[in-house]
C-alpha atoms as a PDB file:
ATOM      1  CA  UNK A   1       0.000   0.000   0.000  1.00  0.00           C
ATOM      2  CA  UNK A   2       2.677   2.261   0.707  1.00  0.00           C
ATOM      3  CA  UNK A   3       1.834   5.933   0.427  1.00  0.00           C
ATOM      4  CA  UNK A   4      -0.417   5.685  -2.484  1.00  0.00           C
ATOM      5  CA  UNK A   5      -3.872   5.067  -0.163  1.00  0.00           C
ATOM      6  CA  UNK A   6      -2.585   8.213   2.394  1.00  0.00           C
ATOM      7  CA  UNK A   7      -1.773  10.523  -0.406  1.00  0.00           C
ATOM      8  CA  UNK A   8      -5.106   9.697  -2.113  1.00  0.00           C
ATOM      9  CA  UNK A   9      -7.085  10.237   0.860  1.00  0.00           C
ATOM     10  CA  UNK A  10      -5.017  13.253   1.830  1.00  0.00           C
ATOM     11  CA  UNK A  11      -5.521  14.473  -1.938  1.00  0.00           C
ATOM     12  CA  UNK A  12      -9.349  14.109  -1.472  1.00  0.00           C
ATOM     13  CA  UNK A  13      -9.643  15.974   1.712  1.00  0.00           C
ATOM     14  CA  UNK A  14      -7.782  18.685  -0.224  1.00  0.00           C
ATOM     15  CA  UNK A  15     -10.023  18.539  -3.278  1.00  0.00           C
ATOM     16  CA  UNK A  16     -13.390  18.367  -0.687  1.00  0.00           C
ATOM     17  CA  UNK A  17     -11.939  21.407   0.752  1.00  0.00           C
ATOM     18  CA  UNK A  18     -11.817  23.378  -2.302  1.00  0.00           C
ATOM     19  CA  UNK A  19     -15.400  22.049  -3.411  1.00  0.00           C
ATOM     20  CA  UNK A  20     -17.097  22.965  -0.262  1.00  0.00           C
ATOM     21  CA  UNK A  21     -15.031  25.595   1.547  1.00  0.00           C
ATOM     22  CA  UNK A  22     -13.791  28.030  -1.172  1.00  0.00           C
ATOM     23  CA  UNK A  23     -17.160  29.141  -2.601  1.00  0.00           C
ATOM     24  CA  UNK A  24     -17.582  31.476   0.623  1.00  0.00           C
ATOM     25  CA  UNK A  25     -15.082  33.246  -1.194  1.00  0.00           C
ATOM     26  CA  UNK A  26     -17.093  34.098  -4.007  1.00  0.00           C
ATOM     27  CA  UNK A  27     -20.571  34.108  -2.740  1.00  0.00           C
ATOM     28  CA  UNK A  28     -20.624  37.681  -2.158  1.00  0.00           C
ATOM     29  CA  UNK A  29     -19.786  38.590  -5.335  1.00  0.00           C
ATOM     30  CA  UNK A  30     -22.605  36.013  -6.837  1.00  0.00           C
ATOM     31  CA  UNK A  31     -25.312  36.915  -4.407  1.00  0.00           C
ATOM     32  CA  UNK A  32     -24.813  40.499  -5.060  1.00  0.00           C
ATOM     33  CA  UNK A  33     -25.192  40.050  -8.674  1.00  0.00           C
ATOM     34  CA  UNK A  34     -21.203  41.379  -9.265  1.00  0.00           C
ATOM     35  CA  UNK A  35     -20.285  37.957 -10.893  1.00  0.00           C
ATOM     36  CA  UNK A  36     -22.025  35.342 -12.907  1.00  0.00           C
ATOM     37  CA  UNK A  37     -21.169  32.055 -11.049  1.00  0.00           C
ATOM     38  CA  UNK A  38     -19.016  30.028 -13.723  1.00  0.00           C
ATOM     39  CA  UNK A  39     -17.333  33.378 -14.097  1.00  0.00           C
ATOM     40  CA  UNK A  40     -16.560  33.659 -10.192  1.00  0.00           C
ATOM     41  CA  UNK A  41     -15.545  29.878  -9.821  1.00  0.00           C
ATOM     42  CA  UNK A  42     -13.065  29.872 -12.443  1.00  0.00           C
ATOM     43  CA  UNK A  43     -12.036  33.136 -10.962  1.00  0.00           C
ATOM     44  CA  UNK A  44     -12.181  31.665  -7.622  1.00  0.00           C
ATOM     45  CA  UNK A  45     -10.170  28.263  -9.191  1.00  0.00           C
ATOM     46  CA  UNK A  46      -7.004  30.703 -10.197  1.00  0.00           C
ATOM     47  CA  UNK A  47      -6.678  32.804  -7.092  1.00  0.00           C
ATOM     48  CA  UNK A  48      -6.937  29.611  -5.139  1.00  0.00           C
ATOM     49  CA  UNK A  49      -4.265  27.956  -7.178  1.00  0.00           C
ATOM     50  CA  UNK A  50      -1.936  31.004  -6.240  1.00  0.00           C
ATOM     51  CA  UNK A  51      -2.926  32.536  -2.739  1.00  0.00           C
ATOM     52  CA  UNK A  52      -1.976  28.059  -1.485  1.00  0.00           C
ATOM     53  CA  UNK A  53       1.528  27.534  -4.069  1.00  0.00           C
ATOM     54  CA  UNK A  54       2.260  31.210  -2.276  1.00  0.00           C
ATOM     55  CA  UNK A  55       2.317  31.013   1.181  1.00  0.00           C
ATOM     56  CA  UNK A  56       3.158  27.307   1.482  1.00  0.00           C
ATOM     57  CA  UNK A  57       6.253  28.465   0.113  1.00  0.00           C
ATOM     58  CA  UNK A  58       7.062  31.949   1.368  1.00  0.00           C
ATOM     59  CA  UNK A  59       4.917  31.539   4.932  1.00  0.00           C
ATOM     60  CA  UNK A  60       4.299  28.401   6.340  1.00  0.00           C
ATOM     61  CA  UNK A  61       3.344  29.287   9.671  1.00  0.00           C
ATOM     62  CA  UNK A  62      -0.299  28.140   9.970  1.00  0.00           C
ATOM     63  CA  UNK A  63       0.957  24.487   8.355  1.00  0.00           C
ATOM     64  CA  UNK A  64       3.415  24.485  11.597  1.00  0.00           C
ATOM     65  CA  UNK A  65       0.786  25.006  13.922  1.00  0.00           C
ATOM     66  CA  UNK A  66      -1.208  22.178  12.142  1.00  0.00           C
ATOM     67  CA  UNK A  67       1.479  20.039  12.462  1.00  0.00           C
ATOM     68  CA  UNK A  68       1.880  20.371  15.913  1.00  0.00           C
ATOM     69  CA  UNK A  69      -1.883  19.815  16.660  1.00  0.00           C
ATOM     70  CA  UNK A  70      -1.359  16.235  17.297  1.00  0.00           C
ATOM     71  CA  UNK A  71       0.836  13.248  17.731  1.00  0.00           C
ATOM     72  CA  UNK A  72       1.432  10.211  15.228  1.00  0.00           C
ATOM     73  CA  UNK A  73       3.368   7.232  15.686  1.00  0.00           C
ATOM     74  CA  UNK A  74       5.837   7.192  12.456  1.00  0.00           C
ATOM     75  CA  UNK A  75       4.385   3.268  12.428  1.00  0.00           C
ATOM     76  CA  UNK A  76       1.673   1.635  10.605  1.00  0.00           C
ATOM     77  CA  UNK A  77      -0.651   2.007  13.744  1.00  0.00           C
ATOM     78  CA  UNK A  78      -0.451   6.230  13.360  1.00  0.00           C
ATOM     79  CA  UNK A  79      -0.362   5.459   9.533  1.00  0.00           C
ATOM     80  CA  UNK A  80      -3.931   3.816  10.099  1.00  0.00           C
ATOM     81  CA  UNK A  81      -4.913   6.323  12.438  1.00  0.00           C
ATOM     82  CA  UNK A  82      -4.524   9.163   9.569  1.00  0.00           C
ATOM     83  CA  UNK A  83      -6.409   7.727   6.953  1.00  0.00           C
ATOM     84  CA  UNK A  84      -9.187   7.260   9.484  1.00  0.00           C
ATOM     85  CA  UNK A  85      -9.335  11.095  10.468  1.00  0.00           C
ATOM     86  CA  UNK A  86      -9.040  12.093   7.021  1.00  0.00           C
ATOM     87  CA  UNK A  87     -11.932   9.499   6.011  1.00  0.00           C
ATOM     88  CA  UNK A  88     -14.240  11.300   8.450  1.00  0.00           C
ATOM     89  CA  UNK A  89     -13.492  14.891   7.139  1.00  0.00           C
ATOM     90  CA  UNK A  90     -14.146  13.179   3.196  1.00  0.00           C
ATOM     91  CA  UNK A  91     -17.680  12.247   4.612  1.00  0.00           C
ATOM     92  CA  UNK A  92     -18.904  14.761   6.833  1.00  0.00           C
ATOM     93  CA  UNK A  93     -17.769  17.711   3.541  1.00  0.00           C
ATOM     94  CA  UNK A  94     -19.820  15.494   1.187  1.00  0.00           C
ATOM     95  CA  UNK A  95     -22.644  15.069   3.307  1.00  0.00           C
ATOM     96  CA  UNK A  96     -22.386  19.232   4.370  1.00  0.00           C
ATOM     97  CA  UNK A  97     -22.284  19.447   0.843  1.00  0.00           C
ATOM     98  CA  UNK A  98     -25.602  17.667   0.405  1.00  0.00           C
ATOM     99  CA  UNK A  99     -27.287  19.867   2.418  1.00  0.00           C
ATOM    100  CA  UNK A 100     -26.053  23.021   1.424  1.00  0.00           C
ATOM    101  CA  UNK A 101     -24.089  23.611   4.708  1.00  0.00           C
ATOM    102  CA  UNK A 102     -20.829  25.689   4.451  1.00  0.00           C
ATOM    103  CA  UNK A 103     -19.494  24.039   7.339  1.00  0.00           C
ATOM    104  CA  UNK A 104     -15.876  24.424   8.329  1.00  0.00           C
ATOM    105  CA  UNK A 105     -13.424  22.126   6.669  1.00  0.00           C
ATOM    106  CA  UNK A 106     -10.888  23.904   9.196  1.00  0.00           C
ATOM    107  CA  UNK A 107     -12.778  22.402  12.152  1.00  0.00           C
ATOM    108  CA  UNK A 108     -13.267  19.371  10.163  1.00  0.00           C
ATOM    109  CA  UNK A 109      -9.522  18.863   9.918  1.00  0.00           C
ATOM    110  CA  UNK A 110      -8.993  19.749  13.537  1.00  0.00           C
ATOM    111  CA  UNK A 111     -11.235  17.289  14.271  1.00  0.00           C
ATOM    112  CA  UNK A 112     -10.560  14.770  12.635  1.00  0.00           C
ATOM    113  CA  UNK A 113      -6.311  14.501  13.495  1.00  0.00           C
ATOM    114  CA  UNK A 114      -7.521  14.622  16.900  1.00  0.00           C
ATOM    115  CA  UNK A 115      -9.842  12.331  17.067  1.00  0.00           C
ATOM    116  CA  UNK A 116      -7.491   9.880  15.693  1.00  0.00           C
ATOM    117  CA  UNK A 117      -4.933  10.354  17.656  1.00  0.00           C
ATOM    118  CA  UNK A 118      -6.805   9.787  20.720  1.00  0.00           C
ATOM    119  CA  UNK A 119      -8.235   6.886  19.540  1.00  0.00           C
ATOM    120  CA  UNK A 120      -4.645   5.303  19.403  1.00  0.00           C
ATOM    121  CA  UNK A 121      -4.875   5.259  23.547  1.00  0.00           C
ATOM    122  CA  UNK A 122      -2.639   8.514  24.275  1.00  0.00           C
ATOM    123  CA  UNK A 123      -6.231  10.369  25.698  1.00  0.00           C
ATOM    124  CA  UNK A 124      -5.650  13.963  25.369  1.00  0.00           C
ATOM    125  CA  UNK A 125      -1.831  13.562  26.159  1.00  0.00           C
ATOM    126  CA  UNK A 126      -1.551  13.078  22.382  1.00  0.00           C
ATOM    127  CA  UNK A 127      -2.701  16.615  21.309  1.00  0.00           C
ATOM    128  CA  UNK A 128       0.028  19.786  22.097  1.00  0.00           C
ATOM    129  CA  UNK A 129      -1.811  22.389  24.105  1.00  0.00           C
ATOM    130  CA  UNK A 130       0.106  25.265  22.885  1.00  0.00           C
ATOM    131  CA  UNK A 131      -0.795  24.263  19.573  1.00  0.00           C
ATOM    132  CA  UNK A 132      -4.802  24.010  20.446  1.00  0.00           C
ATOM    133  CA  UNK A 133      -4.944  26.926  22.409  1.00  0.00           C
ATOM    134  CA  UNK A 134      -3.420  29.495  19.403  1.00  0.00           C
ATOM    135  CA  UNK A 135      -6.188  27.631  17.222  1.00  0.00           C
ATOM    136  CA  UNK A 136      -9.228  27.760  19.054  1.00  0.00           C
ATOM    137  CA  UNK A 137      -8.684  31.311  19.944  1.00  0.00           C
ATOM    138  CA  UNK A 138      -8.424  32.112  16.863  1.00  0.00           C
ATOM    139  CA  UNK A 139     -11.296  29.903  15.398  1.00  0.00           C
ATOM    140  CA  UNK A 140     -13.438  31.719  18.166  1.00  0.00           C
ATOM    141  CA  UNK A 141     -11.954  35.383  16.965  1.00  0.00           C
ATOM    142  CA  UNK A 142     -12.876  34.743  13.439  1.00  0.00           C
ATOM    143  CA  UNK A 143     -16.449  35.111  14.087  1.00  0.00           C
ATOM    144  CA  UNK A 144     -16.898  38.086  15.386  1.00  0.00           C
ATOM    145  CA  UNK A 145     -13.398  40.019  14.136  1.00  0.00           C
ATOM    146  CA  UNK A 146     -15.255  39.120  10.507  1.00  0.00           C
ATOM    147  CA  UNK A 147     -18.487  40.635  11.530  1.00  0.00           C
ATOM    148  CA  UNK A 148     -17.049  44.003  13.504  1.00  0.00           C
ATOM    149  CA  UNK A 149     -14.582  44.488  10.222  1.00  0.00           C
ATOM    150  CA  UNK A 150     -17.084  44.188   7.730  1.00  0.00           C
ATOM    151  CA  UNK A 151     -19.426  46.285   9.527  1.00  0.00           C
ATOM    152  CA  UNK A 152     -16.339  49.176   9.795  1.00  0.00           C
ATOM    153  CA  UNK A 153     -15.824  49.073   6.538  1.00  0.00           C
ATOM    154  CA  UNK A 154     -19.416  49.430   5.422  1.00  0.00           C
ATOM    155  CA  UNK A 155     -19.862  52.591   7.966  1.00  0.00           C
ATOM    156  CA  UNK A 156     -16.206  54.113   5.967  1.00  0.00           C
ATOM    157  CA  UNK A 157     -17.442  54.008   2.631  1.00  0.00           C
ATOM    158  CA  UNK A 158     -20.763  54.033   2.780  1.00  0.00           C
ATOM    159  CA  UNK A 159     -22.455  55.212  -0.537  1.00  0.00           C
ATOM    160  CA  UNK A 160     -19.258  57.167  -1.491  1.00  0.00           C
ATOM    161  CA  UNK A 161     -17.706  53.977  -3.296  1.00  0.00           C
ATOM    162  CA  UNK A 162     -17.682  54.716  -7.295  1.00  0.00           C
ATOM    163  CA  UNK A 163     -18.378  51.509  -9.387  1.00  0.00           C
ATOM    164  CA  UNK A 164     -18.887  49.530  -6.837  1.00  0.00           C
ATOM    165  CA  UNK A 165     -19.265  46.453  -9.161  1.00  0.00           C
ATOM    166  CA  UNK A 166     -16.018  46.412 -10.076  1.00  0.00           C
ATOM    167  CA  UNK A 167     -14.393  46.847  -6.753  1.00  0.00           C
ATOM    168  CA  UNK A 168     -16.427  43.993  -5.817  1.00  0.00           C
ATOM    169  CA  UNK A 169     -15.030  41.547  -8.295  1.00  0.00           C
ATOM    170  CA  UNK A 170     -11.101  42.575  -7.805  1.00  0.00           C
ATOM    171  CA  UNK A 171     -12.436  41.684  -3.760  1.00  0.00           C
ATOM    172  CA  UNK A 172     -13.994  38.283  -4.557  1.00  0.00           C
ATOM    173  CA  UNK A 173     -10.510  37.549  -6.094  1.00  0.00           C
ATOM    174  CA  UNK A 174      -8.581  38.847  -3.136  1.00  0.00           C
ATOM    175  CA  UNK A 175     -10.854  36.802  -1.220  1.00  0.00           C
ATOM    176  CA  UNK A 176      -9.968  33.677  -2.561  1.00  0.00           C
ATOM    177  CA  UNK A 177      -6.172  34.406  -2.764  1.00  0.00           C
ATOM    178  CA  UNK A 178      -6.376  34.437   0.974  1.00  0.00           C
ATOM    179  CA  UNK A 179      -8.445  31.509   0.968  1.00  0.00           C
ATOM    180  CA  UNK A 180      -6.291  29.588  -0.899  1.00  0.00           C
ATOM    181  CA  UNK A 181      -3.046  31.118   1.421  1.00  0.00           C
ATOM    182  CA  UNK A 182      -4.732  30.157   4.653  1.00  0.00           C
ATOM    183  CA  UNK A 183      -6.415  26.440   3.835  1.00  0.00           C
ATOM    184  CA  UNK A 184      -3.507  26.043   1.206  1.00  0.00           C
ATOM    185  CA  UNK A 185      -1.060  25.561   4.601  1.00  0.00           C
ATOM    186  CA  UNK A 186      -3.497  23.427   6.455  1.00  0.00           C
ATOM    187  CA  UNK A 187      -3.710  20.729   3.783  1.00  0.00           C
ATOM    188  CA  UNK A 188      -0.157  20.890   2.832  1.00  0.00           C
ATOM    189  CA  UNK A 189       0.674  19.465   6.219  1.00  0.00           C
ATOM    190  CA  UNK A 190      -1.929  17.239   6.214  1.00  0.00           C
ATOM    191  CA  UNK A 191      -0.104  15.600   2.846  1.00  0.00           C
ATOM    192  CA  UNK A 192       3.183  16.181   4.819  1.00  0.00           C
ATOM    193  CA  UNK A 193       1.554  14.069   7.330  1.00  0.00           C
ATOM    194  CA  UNK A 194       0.250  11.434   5.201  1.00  0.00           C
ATOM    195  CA  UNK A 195       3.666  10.676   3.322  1.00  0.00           C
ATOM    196  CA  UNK A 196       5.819  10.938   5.988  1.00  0.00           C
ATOM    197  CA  UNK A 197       7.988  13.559   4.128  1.00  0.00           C
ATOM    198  CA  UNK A 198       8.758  15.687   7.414  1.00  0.00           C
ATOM    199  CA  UNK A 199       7.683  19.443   8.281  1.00  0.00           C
ATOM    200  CA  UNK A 200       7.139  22.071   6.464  1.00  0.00           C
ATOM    201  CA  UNK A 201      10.566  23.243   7.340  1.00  0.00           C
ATOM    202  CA  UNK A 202      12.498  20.177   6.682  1.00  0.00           C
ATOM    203  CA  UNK A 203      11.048  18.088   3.664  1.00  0.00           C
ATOM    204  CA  UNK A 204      12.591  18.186   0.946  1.00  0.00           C
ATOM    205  CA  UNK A 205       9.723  17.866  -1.418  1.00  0.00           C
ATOM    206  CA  UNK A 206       7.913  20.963   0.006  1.00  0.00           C
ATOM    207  CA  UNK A 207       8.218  22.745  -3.570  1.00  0.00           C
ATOM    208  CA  UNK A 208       6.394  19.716  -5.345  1.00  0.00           C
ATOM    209  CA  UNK A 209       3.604  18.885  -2.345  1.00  0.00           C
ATOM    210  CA  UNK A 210       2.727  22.888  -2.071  1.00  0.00           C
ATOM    211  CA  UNK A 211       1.968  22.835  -5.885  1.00  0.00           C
ATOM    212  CA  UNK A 212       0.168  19.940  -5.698  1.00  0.00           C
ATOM    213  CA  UNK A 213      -1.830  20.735  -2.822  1.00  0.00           C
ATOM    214  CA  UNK A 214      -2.437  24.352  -4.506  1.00  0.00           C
ATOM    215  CA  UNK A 215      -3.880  22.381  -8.027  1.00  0.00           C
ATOM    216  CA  UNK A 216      -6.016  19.818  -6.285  1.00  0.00           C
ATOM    217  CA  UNK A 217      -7.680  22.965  -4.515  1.00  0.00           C
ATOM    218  CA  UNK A 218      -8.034  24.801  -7.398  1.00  0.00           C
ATOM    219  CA  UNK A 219      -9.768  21.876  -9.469  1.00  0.00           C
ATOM    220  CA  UNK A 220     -11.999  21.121  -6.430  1.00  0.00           C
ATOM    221  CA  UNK A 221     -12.909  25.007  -6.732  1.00  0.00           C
ATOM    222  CA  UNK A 222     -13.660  24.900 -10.792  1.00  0.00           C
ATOM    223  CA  UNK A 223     -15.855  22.035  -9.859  1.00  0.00           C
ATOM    224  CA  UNK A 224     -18.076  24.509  -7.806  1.00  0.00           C
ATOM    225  CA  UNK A 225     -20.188  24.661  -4.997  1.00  0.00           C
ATOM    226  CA  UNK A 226     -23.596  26.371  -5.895  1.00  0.00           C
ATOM    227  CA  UNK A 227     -25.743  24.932  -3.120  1.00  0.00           C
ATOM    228  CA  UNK A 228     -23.131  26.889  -0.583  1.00  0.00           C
ATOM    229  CA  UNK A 229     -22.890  29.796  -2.933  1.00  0.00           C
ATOM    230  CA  UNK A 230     -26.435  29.959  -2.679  1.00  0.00           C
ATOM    231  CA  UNK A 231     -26.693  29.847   0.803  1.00  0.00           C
ATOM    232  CA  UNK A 232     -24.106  32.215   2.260  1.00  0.00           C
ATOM    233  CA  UNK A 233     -24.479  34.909  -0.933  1.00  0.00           C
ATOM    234  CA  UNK A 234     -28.404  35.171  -1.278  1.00  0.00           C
ATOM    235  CA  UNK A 235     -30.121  32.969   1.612  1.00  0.00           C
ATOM    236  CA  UNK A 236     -28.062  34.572   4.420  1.00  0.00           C
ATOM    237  CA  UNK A 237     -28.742  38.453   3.931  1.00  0.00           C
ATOM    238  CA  UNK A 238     -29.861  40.728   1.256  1.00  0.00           C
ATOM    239  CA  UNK A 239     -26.059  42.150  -0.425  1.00  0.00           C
ATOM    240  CA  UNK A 240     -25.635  45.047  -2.443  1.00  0.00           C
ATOM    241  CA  UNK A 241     -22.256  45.103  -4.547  1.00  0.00           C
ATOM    242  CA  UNK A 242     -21.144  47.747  -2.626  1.00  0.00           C
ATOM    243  CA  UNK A 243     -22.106  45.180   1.052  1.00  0.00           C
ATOM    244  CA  UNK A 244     -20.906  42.702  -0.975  1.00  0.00           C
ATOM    245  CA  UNK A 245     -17.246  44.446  -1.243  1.00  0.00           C
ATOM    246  CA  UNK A 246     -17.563  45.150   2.577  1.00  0.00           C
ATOM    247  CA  UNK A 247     -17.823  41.690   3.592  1.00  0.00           C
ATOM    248  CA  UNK A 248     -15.162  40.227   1.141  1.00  0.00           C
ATOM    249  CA  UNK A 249     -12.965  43.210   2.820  1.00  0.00           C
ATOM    250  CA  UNK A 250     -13.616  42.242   6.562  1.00  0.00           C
ATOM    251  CA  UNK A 251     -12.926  38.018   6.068  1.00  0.00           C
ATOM    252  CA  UNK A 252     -10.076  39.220   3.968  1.00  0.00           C
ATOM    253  CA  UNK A 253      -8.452  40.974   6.407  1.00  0.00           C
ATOM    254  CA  UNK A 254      -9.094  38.397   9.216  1.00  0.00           C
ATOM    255  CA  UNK A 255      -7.719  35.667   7.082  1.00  0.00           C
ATOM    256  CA  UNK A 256      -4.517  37.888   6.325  1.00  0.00           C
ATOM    257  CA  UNK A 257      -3.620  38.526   9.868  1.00  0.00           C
ATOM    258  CA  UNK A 258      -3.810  35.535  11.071  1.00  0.00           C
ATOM    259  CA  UNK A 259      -1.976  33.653   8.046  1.00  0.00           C
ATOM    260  CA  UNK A 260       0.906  36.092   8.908  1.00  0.00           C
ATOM    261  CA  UNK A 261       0.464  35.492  12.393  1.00  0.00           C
ATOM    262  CA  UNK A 262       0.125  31.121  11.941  1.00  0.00           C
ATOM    263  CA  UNK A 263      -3.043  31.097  13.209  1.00  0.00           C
ATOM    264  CA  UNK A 264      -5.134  28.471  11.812  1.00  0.00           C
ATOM    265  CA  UNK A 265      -8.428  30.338  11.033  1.00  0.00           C
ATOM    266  CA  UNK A 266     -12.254  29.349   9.288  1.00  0.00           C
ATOM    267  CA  UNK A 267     -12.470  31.058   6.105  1.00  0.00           C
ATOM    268  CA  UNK A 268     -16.474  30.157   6.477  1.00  0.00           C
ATOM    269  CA  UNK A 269     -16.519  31.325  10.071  1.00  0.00           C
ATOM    270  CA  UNK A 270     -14.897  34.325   8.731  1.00  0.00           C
ATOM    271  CA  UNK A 271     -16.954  35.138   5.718  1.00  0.00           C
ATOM    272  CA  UNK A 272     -20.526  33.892   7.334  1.00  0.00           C
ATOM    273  CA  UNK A 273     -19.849  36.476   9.866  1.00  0.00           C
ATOM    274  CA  UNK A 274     -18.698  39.496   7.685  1.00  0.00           C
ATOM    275  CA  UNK A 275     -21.992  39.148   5.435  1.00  0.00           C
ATOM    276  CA  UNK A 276     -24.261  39.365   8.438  1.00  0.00           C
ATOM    277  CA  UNK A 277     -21.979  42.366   9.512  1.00  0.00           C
ATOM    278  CA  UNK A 278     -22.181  44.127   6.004  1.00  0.00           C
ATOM    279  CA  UNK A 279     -25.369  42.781   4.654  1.00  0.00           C
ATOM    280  CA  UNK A 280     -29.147  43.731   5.231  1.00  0.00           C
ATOM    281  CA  UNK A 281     -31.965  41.678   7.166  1.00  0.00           C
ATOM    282  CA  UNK A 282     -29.573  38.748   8.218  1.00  0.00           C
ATOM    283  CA  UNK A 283     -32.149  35.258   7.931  1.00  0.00           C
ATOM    284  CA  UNK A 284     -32.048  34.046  11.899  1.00  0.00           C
ATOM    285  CA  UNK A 285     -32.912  30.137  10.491  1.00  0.00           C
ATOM    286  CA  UNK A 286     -30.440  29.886   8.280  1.00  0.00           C
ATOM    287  CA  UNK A 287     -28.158  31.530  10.162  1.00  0.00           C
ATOM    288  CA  UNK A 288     -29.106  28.811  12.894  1.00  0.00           C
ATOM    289  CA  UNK A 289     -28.491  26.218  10.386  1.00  0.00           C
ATOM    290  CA  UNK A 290     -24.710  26.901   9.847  1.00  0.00           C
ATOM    291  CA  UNK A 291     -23.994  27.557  13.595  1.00  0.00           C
ATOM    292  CA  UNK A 292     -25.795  24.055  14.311  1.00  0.00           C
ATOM    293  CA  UNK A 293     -23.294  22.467  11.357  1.00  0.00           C
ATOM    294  CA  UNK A 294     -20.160  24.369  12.981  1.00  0.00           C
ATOM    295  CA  UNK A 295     -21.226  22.811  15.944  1.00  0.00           C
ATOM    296  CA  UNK A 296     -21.816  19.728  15.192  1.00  0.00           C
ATOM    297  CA  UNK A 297     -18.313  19.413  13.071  1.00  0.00           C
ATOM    298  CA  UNK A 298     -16.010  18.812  15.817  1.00  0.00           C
ATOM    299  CA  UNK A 299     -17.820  16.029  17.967  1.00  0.00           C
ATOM    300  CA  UNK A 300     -19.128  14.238  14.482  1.00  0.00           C
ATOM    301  CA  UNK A 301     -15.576  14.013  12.609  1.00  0.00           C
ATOM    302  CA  UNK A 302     -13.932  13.555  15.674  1.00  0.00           C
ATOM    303  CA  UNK A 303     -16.030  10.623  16.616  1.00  0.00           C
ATOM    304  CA  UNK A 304     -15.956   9.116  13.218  1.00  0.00           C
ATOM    305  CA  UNK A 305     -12.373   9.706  13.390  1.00  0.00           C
ATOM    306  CA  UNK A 306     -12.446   7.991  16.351  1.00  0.00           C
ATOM    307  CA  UNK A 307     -14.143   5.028  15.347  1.00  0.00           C
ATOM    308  CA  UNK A 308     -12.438   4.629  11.912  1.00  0.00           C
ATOM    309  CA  UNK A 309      -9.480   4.509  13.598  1.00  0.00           C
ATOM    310  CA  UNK A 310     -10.728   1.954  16.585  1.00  0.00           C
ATOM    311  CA  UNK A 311     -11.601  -0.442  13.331  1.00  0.00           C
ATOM    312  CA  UNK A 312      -8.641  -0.055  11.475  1.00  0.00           C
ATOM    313  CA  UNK A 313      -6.083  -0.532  13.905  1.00  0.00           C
END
């Protein structure tokens, strides 16, 4: 078997993650009307491709953190244990996706390493601390930093933005270069993981595995997400180009600080939150929808990750 089963499953996690997880990026722009939706996934697809090849290379802070999240034996009993956790986060995005859910495929991945490694009989001695405290704090920033930005940013510019159309296509694009430079690191040491290669600072096939990682997220972008396009651009509030601009502004800038910073953040947390902070009449149910999915993320793909790995091993 090898590495081929890892890498495949580690390759479908990152595909799953560009299917589901990068079309926050360009809802805004489709909900407000700014961007025909082929248009803003192929868009979307591009920016992906170079905001992930980018940072893995020049910043690879937030795939150190990841790293660190949890032990693996180097042995076929840790080997086991990853292709369980990364099993459970294949399942629970397809089955998100199903439903329309833009759940978190940050929390998913979280999740799911841990769950496996606990499984393996370690407890919670098997996950770093450090490592889980910089996360969650930032994973419970995101939401509302996103929303307070966005909000901000609507109350600077308010009607004075000129073509505000425009702007709010060059913003979708930003938007999913930072996607792609935030989830691009996560996955990348999740493959680093899976092949045994080392870290981000000492493999030697970095240069390869970061473009790779970067392509199989852009082709799981092209293949689009409308259900969660639909969802978080038009379901969740009523966007104007000009809101729309606002809220790809206020995730953008959450996503940049804490890729500089190596914090592992939620793109969706981040851009959920900065529509209902720059759009109009915010839809409580489905808003109760995602935060029931985000909930339910950790202790589901944790358990299956769990369980997969109980079976396996």
């Amino acid at each position: 078997m090898g590495i081929a089963l890892p890498r495949l499953l580690a390759l479908a996690v990152v595909f799953v993650n560009g299917w589901t997880d990068a079309p926050n990026a360009i809802a805004t722009a489709v909900g407000s009307g700014a961007m025909p939706f082929r248009r803003a996934v192929w868009t979307a697809a591009v920016c992906n491709f170079i905001g992930a090849a980018a940072s893995c290379l020049l910043f690879p802070a937030v795939a150190a953190t990841v790293e660190d999240l949890a032990s693996f034996p180097t042995h076929a009993v840790g080997a086991a244990a990853l292709r369980a956790a990364m099993l459970a986060i294949v399942l629970w995005a397809a089955l998100a996706w199903r439903f329309g859910l833009p759940t978190s495929e940050s929390h998913a991945l979280l999740a799911g390493l841990s769950g496996g490694a606990i499984a393996l009989g370690g407890g919670l001695t098997a996950l770093n601390g450090a490592a889980w405290a910089k996360t969650l704090t930032a994973l419970a920033l995101s939401l509302p930093a996103g929303a307070v930005c966005a909000r901000m940013i609507r109350r600077l510019l308010g009607d004075r933005l000129r073509h505000p159309t425009r702007w709010q296509r060059a913003a979708a694009a930003l938007m999913a270069l930072l996607h792609g430079a935030q989830d691009g690191q996560k996955f990348l040491a999740l493959l680093l993981l899976a092949e045994g290669t080392g870290t981000v600072v000492s493999s030697p096939r970095l240069l390869p595995l970061a473009l790779l990682t970067a392509g199989v997220m852009a082709l799981g972008t092209a293949c689009g997400g409308r259900p969660i396009v639909e969802k978080v651009g038009s379901d969740l509030a009523e966007l104007s180009p000009a809101e729309g601009l606002c809220a790809d502004l206020g995730a953008g800038a959450v996503l940049l600080v804490c890729s500089l910073l190596g914090l592992p953040v939620s793109t969706t947390h981040a851009k959920v939150a900065a529509v209902c902070g720059a759009g109009r009449r915010a839809d409580p149910r489905i808003m109760g929808e995602m935060a029931g999915a985000w909930i339910l993320t950790f202790p589901v793909c944790g358990g299956l990750a769990w369980l997969f790995t109980r079976l396996m091993t």
